[in-house]
Protein backbone atom coordinates (compact mmCIF):
# COMPACT_ATOMS: atom_id res chain seq x y z
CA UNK A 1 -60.16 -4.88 31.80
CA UNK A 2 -59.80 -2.25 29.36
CA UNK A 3 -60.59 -3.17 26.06
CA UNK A 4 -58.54 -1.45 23.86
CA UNK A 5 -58.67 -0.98 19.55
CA UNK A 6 -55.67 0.22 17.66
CA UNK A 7 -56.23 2.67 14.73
CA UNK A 8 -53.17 2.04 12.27
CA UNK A 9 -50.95 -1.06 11.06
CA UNK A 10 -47.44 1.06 11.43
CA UNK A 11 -44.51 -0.19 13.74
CA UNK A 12 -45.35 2.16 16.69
CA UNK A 13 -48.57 0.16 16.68
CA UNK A 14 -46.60 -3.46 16.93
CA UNK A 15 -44.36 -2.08 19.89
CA UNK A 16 -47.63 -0.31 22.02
CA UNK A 17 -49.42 -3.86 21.37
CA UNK A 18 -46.36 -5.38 22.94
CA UNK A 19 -45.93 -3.15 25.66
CA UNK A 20 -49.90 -3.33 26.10
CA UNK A 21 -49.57 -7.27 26.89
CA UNK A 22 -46.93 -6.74 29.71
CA UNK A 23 -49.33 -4.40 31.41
CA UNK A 24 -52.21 -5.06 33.46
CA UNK A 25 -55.64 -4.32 33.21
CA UNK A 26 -55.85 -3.77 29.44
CA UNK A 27 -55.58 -5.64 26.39
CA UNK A 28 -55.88 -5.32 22.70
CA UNK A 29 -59.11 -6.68 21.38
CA UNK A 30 -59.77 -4.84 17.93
CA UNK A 31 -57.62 -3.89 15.07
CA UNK A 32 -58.87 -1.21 12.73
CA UNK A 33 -57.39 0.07 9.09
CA UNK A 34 -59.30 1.33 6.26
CA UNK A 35 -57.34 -1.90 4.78
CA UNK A 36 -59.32 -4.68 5.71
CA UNK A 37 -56.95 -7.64 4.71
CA UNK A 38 -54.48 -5.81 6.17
CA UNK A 39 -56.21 -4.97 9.57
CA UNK A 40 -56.99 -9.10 9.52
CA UNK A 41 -52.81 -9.85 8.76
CA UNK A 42 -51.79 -7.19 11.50
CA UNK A 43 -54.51 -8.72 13.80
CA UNK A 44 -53.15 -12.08 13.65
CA UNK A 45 -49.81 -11.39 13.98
CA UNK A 46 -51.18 -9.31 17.50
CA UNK A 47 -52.22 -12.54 18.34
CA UNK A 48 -49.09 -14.06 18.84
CA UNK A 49 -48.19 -11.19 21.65
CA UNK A 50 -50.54 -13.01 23.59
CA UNK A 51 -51.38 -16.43 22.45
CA UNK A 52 -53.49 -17.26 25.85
CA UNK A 53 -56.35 -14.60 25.28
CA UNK A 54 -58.35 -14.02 22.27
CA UNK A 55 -57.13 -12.94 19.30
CA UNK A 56 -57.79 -9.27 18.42
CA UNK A 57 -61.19 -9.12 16.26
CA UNK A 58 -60.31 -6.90 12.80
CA UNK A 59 -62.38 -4.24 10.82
CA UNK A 60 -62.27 -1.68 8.60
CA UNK A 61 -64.85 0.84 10.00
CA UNK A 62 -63.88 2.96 12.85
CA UNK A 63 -67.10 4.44 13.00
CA UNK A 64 -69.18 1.23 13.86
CA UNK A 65 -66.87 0.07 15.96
CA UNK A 66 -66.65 3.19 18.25
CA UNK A 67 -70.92 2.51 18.29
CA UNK A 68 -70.79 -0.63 19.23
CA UNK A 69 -69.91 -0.85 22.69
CA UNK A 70 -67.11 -3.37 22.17
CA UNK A 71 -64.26 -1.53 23.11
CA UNK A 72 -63.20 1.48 25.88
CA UNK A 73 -60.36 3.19 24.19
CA UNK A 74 -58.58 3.74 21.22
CA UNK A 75 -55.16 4.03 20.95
CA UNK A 76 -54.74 6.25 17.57
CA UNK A 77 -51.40 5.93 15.13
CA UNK A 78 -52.59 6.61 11.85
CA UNK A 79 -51.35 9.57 9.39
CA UNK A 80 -50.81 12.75 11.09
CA UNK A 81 -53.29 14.56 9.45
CA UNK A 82 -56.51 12.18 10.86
CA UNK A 83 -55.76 12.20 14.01
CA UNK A 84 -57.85 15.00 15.17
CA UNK A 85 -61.04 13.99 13.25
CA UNK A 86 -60.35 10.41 14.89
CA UNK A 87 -59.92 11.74 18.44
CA UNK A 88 -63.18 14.08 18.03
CA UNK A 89 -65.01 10.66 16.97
CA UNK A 90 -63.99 9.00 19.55
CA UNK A 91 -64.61 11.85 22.13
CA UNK A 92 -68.21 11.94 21.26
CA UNK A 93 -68.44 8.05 21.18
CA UNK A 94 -67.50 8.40 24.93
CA UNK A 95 -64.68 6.38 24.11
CA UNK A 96 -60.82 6.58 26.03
CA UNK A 97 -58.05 7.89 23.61
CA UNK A 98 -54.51 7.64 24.14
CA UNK A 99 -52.72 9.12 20.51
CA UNK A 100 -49.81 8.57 19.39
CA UNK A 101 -47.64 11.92 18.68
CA UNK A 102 -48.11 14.19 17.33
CA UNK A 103 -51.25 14.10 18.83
CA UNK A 104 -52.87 17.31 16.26
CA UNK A 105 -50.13 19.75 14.52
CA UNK A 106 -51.76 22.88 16.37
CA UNK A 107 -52.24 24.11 20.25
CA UNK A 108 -55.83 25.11 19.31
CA UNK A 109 -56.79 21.89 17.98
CA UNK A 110 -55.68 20.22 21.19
CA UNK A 111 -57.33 22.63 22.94
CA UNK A 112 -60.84 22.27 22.08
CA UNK A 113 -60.23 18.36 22.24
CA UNK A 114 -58.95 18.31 26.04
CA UNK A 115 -62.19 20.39 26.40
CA UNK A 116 -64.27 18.00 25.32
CA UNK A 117 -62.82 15.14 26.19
CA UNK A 118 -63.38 16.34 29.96
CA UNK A 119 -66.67 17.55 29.17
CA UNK A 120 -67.54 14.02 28.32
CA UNK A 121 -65.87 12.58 30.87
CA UNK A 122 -63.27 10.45 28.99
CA UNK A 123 -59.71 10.18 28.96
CA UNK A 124 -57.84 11.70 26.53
CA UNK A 125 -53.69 11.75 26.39
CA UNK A 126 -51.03 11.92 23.96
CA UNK A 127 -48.68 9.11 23.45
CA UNK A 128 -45.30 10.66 23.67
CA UNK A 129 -43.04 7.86 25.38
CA UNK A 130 -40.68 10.76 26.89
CA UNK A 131 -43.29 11.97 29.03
CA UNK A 132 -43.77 8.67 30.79
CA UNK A 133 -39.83 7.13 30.57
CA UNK A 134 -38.23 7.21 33.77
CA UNK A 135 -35.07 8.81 32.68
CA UNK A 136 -36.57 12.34 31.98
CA UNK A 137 -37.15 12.24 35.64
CA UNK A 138 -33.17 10.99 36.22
CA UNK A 139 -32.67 14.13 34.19
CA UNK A 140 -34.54 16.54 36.03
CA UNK A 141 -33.04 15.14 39.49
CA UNK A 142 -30.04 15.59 38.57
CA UNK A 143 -30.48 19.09 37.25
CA UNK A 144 -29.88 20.95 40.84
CA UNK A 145 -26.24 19.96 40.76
CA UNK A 146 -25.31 21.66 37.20
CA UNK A 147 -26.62 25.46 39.28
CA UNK A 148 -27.37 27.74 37.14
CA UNK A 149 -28.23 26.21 33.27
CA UNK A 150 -26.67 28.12 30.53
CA UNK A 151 -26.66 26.35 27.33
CA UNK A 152 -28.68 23.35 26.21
CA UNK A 153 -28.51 21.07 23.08
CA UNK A 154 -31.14 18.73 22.27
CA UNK A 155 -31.18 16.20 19.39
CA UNK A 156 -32.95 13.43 17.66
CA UNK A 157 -31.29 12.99 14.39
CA UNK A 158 -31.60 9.55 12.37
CA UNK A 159 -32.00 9.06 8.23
CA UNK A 160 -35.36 6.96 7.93
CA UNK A 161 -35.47 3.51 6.94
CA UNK A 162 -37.91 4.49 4.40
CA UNK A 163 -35.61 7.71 3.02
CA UNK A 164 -34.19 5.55 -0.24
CA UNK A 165 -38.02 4.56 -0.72
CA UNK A 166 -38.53 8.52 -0.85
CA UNK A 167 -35.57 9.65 -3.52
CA UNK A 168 -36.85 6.89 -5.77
CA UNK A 169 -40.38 8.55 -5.84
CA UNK A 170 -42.42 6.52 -3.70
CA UNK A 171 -44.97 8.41 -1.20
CA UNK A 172 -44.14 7.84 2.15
CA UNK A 173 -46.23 9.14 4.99
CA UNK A 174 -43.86 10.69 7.46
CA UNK A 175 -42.39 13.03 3.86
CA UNK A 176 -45.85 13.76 2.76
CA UNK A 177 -47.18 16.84 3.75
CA UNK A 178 -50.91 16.34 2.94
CA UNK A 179 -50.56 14.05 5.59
CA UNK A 180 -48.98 16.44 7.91
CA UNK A 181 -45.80 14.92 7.67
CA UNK A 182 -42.11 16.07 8.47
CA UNK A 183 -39.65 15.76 10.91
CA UNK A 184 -40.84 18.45 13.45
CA UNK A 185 -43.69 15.93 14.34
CA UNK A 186 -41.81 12.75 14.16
CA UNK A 187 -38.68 13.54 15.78
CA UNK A 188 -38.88 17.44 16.60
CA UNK A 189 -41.32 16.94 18.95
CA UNK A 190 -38.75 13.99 21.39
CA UNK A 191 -36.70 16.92 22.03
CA UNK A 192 -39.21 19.45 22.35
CA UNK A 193 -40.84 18.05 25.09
CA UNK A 194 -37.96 17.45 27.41
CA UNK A 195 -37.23 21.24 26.73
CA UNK A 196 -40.69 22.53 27.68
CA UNK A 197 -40.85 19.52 30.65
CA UNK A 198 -37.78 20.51 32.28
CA UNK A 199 -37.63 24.25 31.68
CA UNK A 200 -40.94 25.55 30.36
CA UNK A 201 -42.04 27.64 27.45
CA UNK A 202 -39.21 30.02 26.07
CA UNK A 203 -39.55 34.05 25.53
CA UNK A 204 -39.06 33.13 22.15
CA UNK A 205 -37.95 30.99 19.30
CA UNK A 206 -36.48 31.01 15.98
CA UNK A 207 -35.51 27.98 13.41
CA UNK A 208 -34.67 26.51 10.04
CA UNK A 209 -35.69 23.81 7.90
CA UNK A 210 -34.13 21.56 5.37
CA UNK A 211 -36.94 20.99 3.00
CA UNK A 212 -37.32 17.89 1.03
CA UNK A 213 -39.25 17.87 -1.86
CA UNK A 214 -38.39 14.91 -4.75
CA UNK A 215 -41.13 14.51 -6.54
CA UNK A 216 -42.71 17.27 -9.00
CA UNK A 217 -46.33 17.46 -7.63
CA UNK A 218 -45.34 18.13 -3.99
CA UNK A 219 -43.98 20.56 -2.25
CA UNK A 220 -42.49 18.27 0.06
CA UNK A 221 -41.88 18.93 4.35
CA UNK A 222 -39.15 19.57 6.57
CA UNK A 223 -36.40 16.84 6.18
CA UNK A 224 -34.66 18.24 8.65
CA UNK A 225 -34.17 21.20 11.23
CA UNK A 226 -32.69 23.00 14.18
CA UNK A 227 -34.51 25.90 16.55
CA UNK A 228 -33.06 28.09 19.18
CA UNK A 229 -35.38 29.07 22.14
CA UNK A 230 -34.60 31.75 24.05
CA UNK A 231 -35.23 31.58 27.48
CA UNK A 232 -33.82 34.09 30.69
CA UNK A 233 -30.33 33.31 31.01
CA UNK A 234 -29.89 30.40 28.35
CA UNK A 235 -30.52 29.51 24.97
CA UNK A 236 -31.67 26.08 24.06
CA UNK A 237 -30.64 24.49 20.53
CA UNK A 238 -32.87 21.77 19.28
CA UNK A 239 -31.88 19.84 16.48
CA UNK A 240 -33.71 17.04 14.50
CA UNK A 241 -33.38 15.22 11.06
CA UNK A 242 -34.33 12.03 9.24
CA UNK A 243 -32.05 12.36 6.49
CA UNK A 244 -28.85 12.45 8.67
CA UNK A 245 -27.94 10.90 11.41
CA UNK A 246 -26.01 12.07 14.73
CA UNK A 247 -24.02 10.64 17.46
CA UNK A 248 -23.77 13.33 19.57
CA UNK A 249 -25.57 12.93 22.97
CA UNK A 250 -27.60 16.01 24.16
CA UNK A 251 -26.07 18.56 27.04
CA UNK A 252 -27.57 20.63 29.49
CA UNK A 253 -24.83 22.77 30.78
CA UNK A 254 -24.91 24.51 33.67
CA UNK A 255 -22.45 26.30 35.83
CA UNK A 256 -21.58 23.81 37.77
CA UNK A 257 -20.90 21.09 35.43
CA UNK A 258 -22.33 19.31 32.11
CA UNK A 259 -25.09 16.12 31.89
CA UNK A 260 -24.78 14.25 28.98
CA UNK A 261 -27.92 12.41 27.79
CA UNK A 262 -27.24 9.64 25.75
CA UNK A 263 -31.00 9.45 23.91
CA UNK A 264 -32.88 12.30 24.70
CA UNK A 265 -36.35 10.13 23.86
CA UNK A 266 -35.35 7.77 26.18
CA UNK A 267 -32.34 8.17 28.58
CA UNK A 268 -30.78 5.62 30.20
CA UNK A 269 -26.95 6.37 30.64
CA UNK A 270 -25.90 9.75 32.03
CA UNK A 271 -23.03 11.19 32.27
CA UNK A 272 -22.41 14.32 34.94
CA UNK A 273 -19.13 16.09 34.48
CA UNK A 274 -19.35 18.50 37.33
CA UNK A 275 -16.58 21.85 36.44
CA UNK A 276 -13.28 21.37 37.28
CA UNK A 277 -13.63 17.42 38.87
CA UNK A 278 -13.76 14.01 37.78
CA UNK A 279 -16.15 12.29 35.37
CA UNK A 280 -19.57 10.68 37.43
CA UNK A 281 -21.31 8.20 35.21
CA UNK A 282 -25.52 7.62 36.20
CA UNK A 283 -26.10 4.24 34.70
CA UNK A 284 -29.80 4.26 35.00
CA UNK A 285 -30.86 0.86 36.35
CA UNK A 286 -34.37 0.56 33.98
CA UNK A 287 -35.81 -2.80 33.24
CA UNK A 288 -37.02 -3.34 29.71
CA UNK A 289 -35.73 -2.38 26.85
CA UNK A 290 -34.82 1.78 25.74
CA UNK A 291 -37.77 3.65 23.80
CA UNK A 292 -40.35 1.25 25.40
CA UNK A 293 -43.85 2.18 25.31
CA UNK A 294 -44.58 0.79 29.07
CA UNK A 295 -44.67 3.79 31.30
CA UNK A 296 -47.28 5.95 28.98
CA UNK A 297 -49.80 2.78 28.56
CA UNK A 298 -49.53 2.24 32.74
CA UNK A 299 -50.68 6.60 32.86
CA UNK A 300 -53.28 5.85 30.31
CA UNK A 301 -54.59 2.93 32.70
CA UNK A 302 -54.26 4.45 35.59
CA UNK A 303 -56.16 7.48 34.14
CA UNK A 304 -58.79 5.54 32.84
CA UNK A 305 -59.09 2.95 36.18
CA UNK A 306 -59.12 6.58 38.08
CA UNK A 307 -61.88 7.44 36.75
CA UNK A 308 -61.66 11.56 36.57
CA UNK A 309 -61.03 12.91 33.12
CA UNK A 310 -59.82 15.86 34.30
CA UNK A 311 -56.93 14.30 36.28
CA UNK A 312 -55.41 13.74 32.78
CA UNK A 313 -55.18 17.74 32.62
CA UNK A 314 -51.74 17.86 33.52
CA UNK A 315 -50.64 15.76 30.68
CA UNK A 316 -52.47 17.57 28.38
CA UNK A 317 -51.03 20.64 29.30
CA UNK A 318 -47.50 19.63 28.96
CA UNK A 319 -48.81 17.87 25.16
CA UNK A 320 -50.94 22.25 24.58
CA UNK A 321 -47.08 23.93 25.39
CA UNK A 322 -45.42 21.42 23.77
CA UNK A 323 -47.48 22.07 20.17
CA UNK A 324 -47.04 25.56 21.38
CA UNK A 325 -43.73 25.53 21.14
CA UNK A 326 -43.80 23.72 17.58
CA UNK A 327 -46.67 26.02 16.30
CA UNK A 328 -44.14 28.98 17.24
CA UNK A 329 -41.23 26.81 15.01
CA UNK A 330 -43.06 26.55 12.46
CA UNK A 331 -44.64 30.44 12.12
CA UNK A 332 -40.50 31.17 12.65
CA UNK A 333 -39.44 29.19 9.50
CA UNK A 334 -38.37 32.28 7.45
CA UNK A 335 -39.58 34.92 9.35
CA UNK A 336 -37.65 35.30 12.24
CA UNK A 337 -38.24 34.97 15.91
CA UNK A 338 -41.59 34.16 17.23
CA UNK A 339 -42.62 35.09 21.28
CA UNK A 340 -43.91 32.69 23.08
């Protein structure tokens, strides 16, 4: 059984400790956060995921937990800007980390961790559910009947719950840039990876940023944005905001006809419009419910039952040309196309 601790108290955390109980061979035993009252209220409320096992133990140091031989992994979701200094701790505690995305805001960062994380034998992945849902791979099957691709649009645009919270002042996490905040990271990054999963790294890439920036002693982050990448023979738009929302599904157009992608994060109905015929609807038959957590806690198991650190090299890969991709975004933002 993998005993697994949870770094953060955010909602991501409640739905991986969900997903976590309907999986086997792992199971959360430790809560941290730096607030200890609150790591005790968010570890009894875990609890009631799984009333017939313990109830997750609660602390506020990270440090002497990852010493004291209580747990195997950490599953890290705590501001942006932490997570790499976490993850190194970890690494050298010989301790399993899956991370929640972004897993670091650079290539190089990520880098040197998947180094060490394989020089030390552990496990280390990045928790980005679109890698591990089972309609990317719909997607890509059904990719050989659109021939050639010539245009695709990717989105992920939805105003934040917590966006009123930020025009009346209050610091929020995800709009705080000394927490490495913005929208890149939180939603950029779900259509990002389908991008570089399904069709690589682009020649180059060029974008724009709404910045958002409300209170006086910040500069503020990206509120929203869109990016063109540039490959041979198509462009690719990405587009991403949480301070409007969209109901337009994302294409991939091809020569041969159109998919429609209802959620790019997490497909589930598709919608193949092949040139010239009639309308074919793919209603993906997925148990559980959309933007479930599920299939990148069953990799992280299996990674960490494996055994071989460096069989997690392929997912850490796709997370290094992924950040690539968003490193390249970000140099762009008004400065003009970047190469890849």
């Amino acid at each position: 059984m993998i005993r697994l601790a949870t770094i953060g108290t955010s909602q991501i955390t409640r739905t991986l400790a969900r997903d976590v109980a309907g999986v086997a061979g792992i199971r959360v035993t430790h809560v941290v956060s730096r607030d200890v009252a609150r790591a005790q209220d968010f570890a009894a409320e875990l609890a009631e995921l799984a009333p017939a096992e313990a109830a997750p133990q609660s602390t506020g140091d990270l440090d002497a937990l990852l010493r004291s031989g209580d747990i195997d992994a950490v599953y890290i979701a705590s501001p942006n800007s932490v997570h790499a200094g976490q993850v190194r701790a970890a690494i050298r505690a010989g301790i399993h980390v899956l991370v929640e995305k972004p897993a670091v805001t650079t290539a190089a960062e990520w880098r040197e961790l998947s180094a060490a994380a394989r020089t030390a034998g552990v496990v280390l992945i990045e928790g980005i559910r679109t890698a591990y849902d089972p309609g990317l791979q719909a997607v890509r099957d059904l990719l050989p009947q659109l021939g050639a691709v010539r245009r695709v649009s990717f989105g992920y645009e939805s105003v934040s719950s917590r966006y009123g919270k930020v025009l009346a002042g209050e610091r929020i996490n995800m709009f705080d840039p000394e927490l490495a905040g913005g929208v890149l990271y939180d939603l950029g990054v779900y259509a990002a990876h389908p991008l570089i999963a399904l069709f690589g790294l682009p020649l180059e890439v060029r974008g724009s940023k709404v910045q958002v920036a409300v209170r006086d002693d910040s500069p503020g982050v990206d509120g929203a944005g869109v990016a063109i990448a540039s490959y041979d023979g198509f462009d690719a738009d990405l587009s991403y905001s949480k301070i409007s929302t969209s109901t337009r599904p994302s294409e991939i157009r091809g020569e041969l006809g159109t998919l429609q992608i209802d959620h790019i994060a997490s497909p589930r109905v598709l919608t193949l419009q092949p040139a010239g015929g009639d309308e074919i609807v793919h209603e993906l038959p997925i148990d559980g419910p959309q933007h479930a957590l599920t299939g990148e806690i069953e990799r992280f198991v299996e990674l960490v039952q494996g055994g071989d650190a460096s069989a997690a090299e392929p997912d850490q890969l796709a997370t290094e040309q992924t950040l690539r991709l968003m490193d390249a975004i970000r140099a762009s933002w008004g400065a003009g196309a970047v190469a890849l």
